[in-house]
Protein backbone atom coordinates (compact mmCIF):
# COMPACT_ATOMS: atom_id res chain seq x y z
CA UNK A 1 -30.10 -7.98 33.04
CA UNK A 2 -32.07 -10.18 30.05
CA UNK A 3 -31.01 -10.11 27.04
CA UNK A 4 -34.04 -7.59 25.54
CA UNK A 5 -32.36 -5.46 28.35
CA UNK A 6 -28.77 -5.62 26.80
CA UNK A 7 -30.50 -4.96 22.84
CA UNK A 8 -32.02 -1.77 24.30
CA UNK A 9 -28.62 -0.85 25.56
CA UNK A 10 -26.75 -1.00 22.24
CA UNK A 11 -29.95 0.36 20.38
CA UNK A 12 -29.87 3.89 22.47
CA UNK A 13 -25.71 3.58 21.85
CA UNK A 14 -26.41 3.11 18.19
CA UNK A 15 -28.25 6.15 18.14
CA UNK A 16 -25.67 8.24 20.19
CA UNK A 17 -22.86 6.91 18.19
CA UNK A 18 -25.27 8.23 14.85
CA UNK A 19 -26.10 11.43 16.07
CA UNK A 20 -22.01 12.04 17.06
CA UNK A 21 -20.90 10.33 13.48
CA UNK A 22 -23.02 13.42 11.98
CA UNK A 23 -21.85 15.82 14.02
CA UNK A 24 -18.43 15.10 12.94
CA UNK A 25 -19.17 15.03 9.27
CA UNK A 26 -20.90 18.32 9.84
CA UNK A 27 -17.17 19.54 11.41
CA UNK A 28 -15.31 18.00 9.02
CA UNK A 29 -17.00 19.60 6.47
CA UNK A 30 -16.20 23.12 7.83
CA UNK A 31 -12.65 22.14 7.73
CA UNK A 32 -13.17 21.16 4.16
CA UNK A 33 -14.76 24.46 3.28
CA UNK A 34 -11.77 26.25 4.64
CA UNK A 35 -9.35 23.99 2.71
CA UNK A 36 -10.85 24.64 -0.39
CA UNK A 37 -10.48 28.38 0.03
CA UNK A 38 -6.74 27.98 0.91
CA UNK A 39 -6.17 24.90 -2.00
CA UNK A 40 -5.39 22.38 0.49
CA UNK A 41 -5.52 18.89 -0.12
CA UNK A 42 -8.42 16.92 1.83
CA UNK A 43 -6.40 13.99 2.34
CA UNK A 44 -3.66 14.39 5.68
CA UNK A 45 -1.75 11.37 6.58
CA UNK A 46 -0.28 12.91 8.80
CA UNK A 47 -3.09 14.49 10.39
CA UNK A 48 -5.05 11.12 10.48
CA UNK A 49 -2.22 8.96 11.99
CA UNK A 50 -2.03 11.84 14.82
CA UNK A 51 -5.81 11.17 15.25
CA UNK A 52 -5.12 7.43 15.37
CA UNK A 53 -2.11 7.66 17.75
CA UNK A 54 -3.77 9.70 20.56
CA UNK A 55 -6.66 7.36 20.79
CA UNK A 56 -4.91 4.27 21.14
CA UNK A 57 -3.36 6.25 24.01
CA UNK A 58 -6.18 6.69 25.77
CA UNK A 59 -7.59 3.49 24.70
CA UNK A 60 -8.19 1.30 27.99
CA UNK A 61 -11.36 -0.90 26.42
CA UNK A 62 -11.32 -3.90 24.74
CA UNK A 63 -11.02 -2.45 21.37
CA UNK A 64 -7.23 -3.07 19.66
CA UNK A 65 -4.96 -0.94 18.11
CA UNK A 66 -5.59 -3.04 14.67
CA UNK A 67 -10.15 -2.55 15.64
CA UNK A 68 -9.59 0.91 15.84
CA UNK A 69 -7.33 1.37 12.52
CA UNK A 70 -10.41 -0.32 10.89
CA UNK A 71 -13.20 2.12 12.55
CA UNK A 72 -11.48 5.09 11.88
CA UNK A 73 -9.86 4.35 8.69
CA UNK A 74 -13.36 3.76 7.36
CA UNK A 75 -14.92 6.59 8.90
CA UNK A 76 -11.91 8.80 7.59
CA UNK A 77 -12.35 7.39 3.99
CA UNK A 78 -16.11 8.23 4.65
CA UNK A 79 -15.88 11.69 5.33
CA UNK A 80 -13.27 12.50 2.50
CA UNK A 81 -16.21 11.17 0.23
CA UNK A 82 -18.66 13.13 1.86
CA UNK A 83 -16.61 16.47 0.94
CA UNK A 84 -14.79 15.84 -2.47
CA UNK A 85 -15.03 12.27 -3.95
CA UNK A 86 -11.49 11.38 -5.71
CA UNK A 87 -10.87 8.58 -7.56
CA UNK A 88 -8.02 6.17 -6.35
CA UNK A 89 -6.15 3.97 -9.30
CA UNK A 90 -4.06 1.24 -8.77
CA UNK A 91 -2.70 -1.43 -9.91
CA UNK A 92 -5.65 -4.06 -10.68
CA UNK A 93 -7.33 -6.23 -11.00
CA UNK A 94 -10.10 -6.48 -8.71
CA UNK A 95 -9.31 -8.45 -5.50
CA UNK A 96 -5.52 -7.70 -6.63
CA UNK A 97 -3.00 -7.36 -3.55
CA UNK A 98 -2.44 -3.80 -4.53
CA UNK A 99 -6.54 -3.01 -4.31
CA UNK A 100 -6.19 -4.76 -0.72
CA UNK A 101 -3.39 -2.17 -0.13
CA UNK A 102 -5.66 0.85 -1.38
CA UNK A 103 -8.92 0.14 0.62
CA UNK A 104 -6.96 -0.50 3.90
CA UNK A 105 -6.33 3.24 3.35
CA UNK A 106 -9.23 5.01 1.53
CA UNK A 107 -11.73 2.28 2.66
CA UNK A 108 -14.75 0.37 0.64
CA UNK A 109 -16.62 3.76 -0.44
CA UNK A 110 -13.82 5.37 -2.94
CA UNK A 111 -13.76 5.20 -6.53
CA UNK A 112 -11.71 3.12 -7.28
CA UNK A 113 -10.02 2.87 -10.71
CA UNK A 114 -8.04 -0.87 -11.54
CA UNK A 115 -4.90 -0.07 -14.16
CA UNK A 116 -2.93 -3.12 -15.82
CA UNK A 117 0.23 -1.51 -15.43
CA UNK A 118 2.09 -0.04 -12.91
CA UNK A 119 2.91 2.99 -14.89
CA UNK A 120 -0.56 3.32 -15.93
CA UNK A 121 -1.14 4.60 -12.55
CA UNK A 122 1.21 6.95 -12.81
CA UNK A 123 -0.05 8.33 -15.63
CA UNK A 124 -3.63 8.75 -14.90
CA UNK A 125 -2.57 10.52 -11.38
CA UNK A 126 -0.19 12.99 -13.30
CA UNK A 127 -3.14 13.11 -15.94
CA UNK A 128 -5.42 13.90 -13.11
CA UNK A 129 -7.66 11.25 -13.75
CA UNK A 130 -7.28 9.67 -10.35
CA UNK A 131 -6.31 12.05 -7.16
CA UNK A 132 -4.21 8.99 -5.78
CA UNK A 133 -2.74 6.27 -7.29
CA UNK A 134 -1.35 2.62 -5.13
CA UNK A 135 1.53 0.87 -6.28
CA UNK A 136 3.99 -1.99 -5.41
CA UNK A 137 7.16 -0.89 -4.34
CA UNK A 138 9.04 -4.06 -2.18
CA UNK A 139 8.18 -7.36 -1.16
CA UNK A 140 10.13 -9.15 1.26
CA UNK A 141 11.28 -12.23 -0.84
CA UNK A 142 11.48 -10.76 -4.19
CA UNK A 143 12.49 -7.04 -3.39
CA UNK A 144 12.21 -3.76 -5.00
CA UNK A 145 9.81 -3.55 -7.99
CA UNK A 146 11.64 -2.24 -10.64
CA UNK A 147 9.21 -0.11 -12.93
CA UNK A 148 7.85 1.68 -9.55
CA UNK A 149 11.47 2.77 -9.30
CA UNK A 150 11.45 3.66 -12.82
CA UNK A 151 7.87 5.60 -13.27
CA UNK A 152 9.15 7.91 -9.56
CA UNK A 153 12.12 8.80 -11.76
CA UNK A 154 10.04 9.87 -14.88
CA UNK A 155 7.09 11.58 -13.11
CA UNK A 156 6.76 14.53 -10.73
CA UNK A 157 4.50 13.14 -8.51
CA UNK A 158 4.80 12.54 -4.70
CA UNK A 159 4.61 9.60 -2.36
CA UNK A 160 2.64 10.89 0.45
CA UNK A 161 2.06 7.46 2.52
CA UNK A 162 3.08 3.72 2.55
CA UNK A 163 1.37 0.68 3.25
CA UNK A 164 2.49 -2.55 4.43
CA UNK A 165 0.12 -5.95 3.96
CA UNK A 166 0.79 -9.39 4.83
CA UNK A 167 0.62 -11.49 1.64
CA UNK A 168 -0.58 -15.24 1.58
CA UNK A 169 -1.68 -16.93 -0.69
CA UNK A 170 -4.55 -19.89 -1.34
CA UNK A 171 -4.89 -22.64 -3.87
CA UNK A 172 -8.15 -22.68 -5.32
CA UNK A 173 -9.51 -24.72 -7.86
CA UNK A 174 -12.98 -25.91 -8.95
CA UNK A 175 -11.36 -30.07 -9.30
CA UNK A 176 -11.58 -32.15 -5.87
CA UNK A 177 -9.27 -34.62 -7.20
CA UNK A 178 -5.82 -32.76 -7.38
CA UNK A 179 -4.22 -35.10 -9.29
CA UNK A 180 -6.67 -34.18 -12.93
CA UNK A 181 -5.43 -30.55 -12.39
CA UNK A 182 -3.41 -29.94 -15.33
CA UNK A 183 -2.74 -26.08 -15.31
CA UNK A 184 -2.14 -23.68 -12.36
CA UNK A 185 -2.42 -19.61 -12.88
CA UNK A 186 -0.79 -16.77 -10.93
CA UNK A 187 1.80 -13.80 -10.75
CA UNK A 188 5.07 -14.99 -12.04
CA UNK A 189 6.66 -14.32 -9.12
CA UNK A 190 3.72 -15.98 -6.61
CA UNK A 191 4.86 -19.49 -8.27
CA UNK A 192 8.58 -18.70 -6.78
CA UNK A 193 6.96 -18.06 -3.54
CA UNK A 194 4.71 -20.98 -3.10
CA UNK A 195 7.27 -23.48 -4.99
CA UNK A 196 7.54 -25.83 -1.57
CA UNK A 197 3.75 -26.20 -1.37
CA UNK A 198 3.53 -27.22 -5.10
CA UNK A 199 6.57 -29.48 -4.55
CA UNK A 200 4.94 -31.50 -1.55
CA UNK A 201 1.63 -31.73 -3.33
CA UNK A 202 3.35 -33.09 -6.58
CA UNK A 203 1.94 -30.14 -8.80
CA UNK A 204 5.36 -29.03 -9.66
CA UNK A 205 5.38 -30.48 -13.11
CA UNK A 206 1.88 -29.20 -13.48
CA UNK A 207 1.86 -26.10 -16.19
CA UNK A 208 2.36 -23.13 -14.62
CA UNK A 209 0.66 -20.48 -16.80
CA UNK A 210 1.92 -16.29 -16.15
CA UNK A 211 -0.67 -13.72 -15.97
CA UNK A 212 -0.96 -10.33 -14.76
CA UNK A 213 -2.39 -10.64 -11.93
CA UNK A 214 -2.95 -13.21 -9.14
CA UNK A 215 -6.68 -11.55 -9.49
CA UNK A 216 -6.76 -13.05 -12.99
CA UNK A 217 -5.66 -16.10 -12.14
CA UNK A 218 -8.73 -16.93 -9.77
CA UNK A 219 -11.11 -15.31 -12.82
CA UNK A 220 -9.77 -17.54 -15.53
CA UNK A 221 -9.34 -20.61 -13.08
CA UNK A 222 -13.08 -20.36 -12.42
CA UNK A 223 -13.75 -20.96 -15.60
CA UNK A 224 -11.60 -24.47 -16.37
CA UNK A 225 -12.64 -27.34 -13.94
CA UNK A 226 -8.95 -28.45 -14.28
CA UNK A 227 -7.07 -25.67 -13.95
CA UNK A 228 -5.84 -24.05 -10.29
CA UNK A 229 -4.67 -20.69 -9.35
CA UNK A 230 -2.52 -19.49 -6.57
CA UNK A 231 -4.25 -16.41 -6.09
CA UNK A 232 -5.90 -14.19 -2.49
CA UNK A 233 -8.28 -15.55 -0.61
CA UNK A 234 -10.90 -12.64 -1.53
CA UNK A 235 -9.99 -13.35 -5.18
CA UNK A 236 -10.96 -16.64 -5.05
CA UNK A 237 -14.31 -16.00 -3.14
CA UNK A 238 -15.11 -12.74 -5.60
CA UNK A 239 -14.57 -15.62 -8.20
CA UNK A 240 -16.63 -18.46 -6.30
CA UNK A 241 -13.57 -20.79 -6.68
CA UNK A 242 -13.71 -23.10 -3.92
CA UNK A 243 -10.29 -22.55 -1.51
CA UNK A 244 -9.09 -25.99 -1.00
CA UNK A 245 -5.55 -24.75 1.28
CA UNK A 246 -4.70 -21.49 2.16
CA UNK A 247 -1.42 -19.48 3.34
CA UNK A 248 0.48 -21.77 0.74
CA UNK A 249 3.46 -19.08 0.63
CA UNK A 250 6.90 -20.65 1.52
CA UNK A 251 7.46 -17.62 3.81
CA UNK A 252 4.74 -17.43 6.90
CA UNK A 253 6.09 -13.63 6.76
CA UNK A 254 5.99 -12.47 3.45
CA UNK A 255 5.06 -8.96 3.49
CA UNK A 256 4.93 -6.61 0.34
CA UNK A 257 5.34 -2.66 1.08
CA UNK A 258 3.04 -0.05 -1.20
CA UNK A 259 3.21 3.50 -2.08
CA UNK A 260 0.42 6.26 -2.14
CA UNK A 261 1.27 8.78 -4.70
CA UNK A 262 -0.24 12.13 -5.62
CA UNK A 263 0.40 15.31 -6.12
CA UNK A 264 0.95 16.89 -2.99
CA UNK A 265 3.82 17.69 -0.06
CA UNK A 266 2.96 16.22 3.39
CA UNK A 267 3.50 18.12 6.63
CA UNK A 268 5.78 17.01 9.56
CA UNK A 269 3.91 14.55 11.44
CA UNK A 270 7.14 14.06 14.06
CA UNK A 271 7.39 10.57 13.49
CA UNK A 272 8.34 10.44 9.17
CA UNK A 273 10.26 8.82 6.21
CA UNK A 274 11.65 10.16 3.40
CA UNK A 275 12.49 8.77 0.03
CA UNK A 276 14.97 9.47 -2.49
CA UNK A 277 16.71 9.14 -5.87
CA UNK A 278 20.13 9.93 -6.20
CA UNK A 279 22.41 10.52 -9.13
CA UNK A 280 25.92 9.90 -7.93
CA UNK A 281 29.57 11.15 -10.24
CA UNK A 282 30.94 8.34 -11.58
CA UNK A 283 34.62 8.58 -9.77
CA UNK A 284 35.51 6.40 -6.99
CA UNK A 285 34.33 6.97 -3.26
CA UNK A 286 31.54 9.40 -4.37
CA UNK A 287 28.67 6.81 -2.51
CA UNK A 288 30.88 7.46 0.81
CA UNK A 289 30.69 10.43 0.63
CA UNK A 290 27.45 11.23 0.22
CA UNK A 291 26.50 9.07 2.56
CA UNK A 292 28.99 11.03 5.08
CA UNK A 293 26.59 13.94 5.22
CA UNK A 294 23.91 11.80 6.33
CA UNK A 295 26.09 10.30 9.23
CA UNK A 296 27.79 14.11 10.30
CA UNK A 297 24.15 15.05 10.78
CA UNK A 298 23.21 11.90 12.69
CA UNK A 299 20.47 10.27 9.46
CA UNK A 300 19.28 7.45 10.21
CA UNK A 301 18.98 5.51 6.58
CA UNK A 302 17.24 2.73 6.78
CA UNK A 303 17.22 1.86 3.07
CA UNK A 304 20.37 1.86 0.16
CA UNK A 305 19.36 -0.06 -3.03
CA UNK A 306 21.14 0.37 -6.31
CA UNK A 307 19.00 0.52 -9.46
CA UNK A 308 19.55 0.88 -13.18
CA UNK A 309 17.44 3.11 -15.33
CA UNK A 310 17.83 4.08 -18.60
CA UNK A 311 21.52 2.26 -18.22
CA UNK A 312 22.39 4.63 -15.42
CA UNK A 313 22.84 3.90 -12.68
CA UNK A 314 20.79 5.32 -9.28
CA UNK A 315 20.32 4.47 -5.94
CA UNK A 316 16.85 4.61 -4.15
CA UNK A 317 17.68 5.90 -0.33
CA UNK A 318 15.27 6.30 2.38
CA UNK A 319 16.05 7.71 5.50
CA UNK A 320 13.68 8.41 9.53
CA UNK A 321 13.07 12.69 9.26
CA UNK A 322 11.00 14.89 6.62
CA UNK A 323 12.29 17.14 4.18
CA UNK A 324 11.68 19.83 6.05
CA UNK A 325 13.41 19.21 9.35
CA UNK A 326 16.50 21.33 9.76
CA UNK A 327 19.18 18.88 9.60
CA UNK A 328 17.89 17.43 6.76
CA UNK A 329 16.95 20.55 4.71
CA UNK A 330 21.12 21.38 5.06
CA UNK A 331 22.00 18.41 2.76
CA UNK A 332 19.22 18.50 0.54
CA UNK A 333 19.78 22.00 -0.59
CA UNK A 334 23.67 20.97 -0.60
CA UNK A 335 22.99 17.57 -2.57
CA UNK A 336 20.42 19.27 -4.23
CA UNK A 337 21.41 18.79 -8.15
CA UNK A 338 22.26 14.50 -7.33
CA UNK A 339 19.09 14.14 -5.13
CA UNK A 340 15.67 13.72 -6.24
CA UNK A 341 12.90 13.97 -3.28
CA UNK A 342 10.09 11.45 -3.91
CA UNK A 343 8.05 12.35 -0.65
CA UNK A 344 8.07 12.31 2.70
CA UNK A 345 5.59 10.44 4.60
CA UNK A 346 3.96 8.60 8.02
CA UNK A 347 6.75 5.56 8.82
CA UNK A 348 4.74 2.82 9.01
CA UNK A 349 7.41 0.42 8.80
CA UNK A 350 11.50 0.23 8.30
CA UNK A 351 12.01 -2.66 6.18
CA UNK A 352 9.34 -5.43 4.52
């Protein structure tokens, strides 16, 4: 077969795979004229990681599980744009982490809204500004964000999914000769992460200037020929700050864990996490015994972290089952005035 042969090929399967993709829209749009008489929400986790599930099943081509996240993902974020376009805020800048975490879910064609603070998102999803908002809730070398913790206690709003990414970072900078590079910008917490890199390169002594964002640290970088930021590799090219190393993290497996909030409840999808705030009595042995419910009932709790808001102190408790499985419905309804439910959601992962 020459190769003219094989172009025709893939033509006449780019035209079936158009006429299908339309088809689908034109069926997914049904289903989005029925939801709207019946006020449900267009976005289903639940639904969508069914979808995804049953077709790696039957996958037995070359495509992998992580090729057809991407296709359908996409295609998934296309449709819900098709039927009612919602915006998606999160924590920003640009190029941030967090917007990483966001399009992996709603893909490239959402409105998306950047906020400088993490309750910021909070507010313009309770506001109703944006129909989802994407915040940091864990990474795996500096732990649980604290004012996510602190804007799920204050607002009624649910988490209906979680995403995990793999963060590295690069060093970019617009000097070749690293030793005239006399300021370095990031997160405060990305210099603790990438602390051995700066060490071996000698830039430890180097000013190490806070801002917001790691984002914002390849923007203002770009603009000082002797100044470096430690910031993602799309940053820096969104920026055109030349990459001179990349994956500079101390950790090869640092991992950071988002949230997907809105406004909505998500149905069982059989395979689900739950989150929680609880309010325990201040008298001794009152966290053993909640937590004896859980075990009587055979919870698996895959999370316990103690928090302090407002001088109080909570825990944040996440556990495999949805609220609205049997066993678990018995001890929320008993628990009911310590425990506040935050969501329950696709388990993507256990632990960061």
């Amino acid at each position: 077969m020459t190769l003219e042969d094989l172009r025709k090929k893939i033509d006449a399967i780019d035209d079936m795979l158009l006429k299908l993709y339309n088809e689908r829209m034109d069926f997914v749009h049904q289903v989005g004229e029925l939801k709207n008489t019946t006020g449900a929400p267009i976005y289903r986790p639940e639904r969508e990681q069914a979808i995804l599930n049953r077709l790696k099943e039957k996958n037995n081509g070359k495509l992998t599980d992580a090729a057809i996240d991407a296709l359908y993902l996409e295609m998934f974020a296309v449709a819900r744009n098709l039927e009612l376009p919602e915006g998606v805020a999160y924590l920003g800048p640009k190029a941030s982490f967090t917007h990483q975490a966001a399009e992996s879910k709603f893909g490239a064609m959402s409105d998306y809204l950047p906020i400088s603070s993490i309750k910021g998102v909070f507010r313009e999803v309770s506001k109703g500004t944006a129909k989802f908002g994407v915040i940091p809730i864990e990474n795996s070398s500096n732990g649980i964000v604290s004012d996510t913790i602190n804007c799920l206690d204050e607002y009624d709003l649910k988490i209906i999914a979680e995403v995990m990414i793999d963060v590295h970072f690069a060093f970019a900078t617009l000097c070749e000769d690293m030793k005239k590079i006399n300021k370095i910008y990031s997160k405060d917490i990305a210099f603790g992460q990438c602390r051995m890199f700066l060490q071996d390169l000698g830039l430890d002594s180097v000013e190490l200037v806070p801002v917001e964002s790691t984002a914002k640290a390849a923007k203002l970088a770009a603009k000082d020929e002797n100044a470096a930021a430690l910031c993602p590799s799309i940053a820096a090219k969104l920026y055109h700050l030349p990459i001179r190393f990349h994956n500079v993290e101390d950790d090869t497996n640092n991992k950071t864990r988002f949230f997907i909030i809105s406004n909505f409840e998500n149905a069982p999808s059989g395979d689900d996490k739950t989150s929680l705030l609880v309010r325990l009595s201040n008298k001794p042995g009152s966290l053993v015994e909640f937590l004896n419910y859980f075990e009587k009932t055979g919870i698996n709790l895959t999370k316990i972290k103690s928090h302090i808001v407002g001088g109080e102190s909570i825990f944040f408790i996440e556990f495999h089952g949805h609220q609205e499985d049997e066993n678990v419905k018995v001890i929320l309804e008993k628990l009911s005035s310590e425990i506040k439910v935050l969501g329950s959601y696709v388990r993507e992962t256990d632990d960061v």
